[in-house]
C-alpha atoms as a PDB file:
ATOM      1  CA  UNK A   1      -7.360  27.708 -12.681  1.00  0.00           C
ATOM      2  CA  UNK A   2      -4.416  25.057 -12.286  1.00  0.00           C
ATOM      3  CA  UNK A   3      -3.836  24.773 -16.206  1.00  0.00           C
ATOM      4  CA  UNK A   4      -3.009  28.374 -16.186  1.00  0.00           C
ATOM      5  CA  UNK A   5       0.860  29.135 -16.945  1.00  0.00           C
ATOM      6  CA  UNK A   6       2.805  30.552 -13.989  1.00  0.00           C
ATOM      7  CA  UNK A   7       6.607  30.535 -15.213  1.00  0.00           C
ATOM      8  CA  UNK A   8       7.983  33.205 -16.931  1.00  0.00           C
ATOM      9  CA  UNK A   9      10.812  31.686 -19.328  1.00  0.00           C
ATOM     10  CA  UNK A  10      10.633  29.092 -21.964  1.00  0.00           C
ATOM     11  CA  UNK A  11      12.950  27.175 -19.324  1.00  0.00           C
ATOM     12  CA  UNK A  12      10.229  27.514 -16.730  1.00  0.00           C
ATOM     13  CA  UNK A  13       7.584  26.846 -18.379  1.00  0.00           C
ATOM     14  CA  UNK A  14       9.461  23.413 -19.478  1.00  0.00           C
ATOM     15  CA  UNK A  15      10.301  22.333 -16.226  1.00  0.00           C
ATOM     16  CA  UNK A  16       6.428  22.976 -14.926  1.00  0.00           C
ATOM     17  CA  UNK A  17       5.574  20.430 -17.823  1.00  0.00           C
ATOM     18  CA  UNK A  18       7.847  18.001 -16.612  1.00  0.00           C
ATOM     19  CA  UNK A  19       7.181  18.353 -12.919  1.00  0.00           C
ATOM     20  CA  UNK A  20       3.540  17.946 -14.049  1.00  0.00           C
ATOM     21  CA  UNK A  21       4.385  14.418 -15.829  1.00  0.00           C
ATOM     22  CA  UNK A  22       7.217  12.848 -13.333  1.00  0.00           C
ATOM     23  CA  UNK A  23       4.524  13.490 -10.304  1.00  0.00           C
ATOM     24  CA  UNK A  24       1.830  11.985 -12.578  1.00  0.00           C
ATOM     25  CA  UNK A  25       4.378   8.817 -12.839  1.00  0.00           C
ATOM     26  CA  UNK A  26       5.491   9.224  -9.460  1.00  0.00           C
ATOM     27  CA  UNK A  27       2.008   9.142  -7.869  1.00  0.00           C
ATOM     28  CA  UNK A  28       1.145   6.409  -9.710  1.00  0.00           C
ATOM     29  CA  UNK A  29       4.327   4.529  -9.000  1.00  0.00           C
ATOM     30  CA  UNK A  30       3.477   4.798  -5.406  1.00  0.00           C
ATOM     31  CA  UNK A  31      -0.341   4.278  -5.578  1.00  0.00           C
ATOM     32  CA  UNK A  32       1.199   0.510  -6.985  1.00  0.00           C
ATOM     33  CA  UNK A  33       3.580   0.202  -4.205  1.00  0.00           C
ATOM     34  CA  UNK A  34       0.914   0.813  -1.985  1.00  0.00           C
ATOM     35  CA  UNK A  35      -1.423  -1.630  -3.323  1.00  0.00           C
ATOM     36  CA  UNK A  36       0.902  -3.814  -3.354  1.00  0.00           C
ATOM     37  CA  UNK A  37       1.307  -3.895   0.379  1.00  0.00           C
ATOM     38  CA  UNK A  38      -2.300  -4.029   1.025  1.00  0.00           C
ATOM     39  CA  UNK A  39      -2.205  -7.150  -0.938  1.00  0.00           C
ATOM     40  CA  UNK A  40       0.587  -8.825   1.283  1.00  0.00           C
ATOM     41  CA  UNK A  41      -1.556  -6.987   4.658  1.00  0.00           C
ATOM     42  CA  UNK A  42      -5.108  -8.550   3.406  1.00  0.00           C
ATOM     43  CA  UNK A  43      -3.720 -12.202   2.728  1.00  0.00           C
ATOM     44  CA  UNK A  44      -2.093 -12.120   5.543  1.00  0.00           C
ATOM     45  CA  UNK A  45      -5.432 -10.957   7.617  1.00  0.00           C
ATOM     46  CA  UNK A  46      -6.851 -14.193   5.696  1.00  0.00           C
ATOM     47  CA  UNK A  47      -4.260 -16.906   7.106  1.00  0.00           C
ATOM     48  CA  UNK A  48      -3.450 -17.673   3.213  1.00  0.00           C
ATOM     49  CA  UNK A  49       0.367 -17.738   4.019  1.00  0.00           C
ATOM     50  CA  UNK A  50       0.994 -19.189   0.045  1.00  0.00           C
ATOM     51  CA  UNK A  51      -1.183 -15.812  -1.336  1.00  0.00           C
ATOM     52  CA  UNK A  52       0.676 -13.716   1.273  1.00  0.00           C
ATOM     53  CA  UNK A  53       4.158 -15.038  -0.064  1.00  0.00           C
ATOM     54  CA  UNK A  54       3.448 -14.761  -3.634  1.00  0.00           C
ATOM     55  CA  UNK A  55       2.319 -11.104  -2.718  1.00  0.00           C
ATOM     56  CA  UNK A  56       5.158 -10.543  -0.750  1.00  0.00           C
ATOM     57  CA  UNK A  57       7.453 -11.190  -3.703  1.00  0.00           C
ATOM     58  CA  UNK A  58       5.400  -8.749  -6.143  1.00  0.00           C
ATOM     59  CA  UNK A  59       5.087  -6.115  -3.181  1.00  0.00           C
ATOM     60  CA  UNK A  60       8.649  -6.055  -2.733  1.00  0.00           C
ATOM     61  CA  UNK A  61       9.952  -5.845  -6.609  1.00  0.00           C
ATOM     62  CA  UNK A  62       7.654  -2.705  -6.483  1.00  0.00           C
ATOM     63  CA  UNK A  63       9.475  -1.561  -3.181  1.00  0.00           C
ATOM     64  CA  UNK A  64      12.581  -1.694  -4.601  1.00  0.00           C
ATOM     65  CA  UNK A  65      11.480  -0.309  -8.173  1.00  0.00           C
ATOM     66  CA  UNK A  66      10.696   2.727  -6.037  1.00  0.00           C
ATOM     67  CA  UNK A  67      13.659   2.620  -4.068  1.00  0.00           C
ATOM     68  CA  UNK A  68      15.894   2.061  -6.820  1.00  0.00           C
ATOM     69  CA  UNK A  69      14.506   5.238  -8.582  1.00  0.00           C
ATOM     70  CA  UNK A  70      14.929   7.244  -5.803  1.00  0.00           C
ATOM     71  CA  UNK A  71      11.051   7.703  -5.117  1.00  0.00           C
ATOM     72  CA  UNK A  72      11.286   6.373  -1.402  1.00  0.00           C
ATOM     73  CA  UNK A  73      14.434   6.141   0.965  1.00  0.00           C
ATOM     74  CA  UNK A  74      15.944   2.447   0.781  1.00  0.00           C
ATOM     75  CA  UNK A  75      15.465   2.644   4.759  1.00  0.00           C
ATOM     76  CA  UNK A  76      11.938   2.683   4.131  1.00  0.00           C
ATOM     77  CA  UNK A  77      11.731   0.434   1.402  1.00  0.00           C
ATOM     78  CA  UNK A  78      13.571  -1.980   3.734  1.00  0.00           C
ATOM     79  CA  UNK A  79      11.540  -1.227   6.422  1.00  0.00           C
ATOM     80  CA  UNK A  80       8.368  -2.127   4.833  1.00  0.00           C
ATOM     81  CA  UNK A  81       9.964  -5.518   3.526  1.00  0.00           C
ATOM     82  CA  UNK A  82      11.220  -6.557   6.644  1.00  0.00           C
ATOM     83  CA  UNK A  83       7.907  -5.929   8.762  1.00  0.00           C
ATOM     84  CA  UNK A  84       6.226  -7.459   5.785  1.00  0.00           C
ATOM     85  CA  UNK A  85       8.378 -10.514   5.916  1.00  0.00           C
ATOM     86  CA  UNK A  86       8.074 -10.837   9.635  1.00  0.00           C
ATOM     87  CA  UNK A  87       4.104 -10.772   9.830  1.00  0.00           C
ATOM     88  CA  UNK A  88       4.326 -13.591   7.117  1.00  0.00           C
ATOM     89  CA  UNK A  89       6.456 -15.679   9.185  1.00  0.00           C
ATOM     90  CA  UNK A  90       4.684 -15.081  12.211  1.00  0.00           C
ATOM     91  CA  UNK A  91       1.868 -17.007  10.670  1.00  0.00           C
ATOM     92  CA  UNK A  92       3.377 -20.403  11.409  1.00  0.00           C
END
């Protein structure tokens, strides 16, 4: 099973603990980033260019949370604010 212990020191077995939290936090760090983003992508799909702002601004303190942590590159964090930012301004 996956519970079972693989590492052979005290060390090891430490580290699989923590590798087992931080991706726990990291996934879940992400999953918000993500949803985030869907937000901004949906309102915009709506024409509600006021939701799709305020969404923008939550999306993109998550964005950099992530960055900032060293979860995602700060290319792609960037990336995903700037296209974000352009398909809100697009709307007119």
């Amino acid at each position: 099973a996956s519970g079972d212990p693989v590492a052979n020191t005290k060390s090891a077995e430490k580290a699989a603990r923590q590798a087992e939290k931080h991706r726990a936090r990291n996934v879940a760090l992400r999953s918000r980033a993500r949803s985030g983003l869907r937000n901004v992508v949906a309102a915009v799909g709506k024409g509600d260019k006021a939701a799709a702002t305020t969404a923008h601004r939550e999306a993109t303190s998550l964005v950099d949370a992530l960055a900032s942590k060293g979860k995602i590159h700060r290319n792609k964090a960037a990336r995903h604010k700037s296209r974000l930012s352009a398909r809100i301004k697009k709307m007119g």
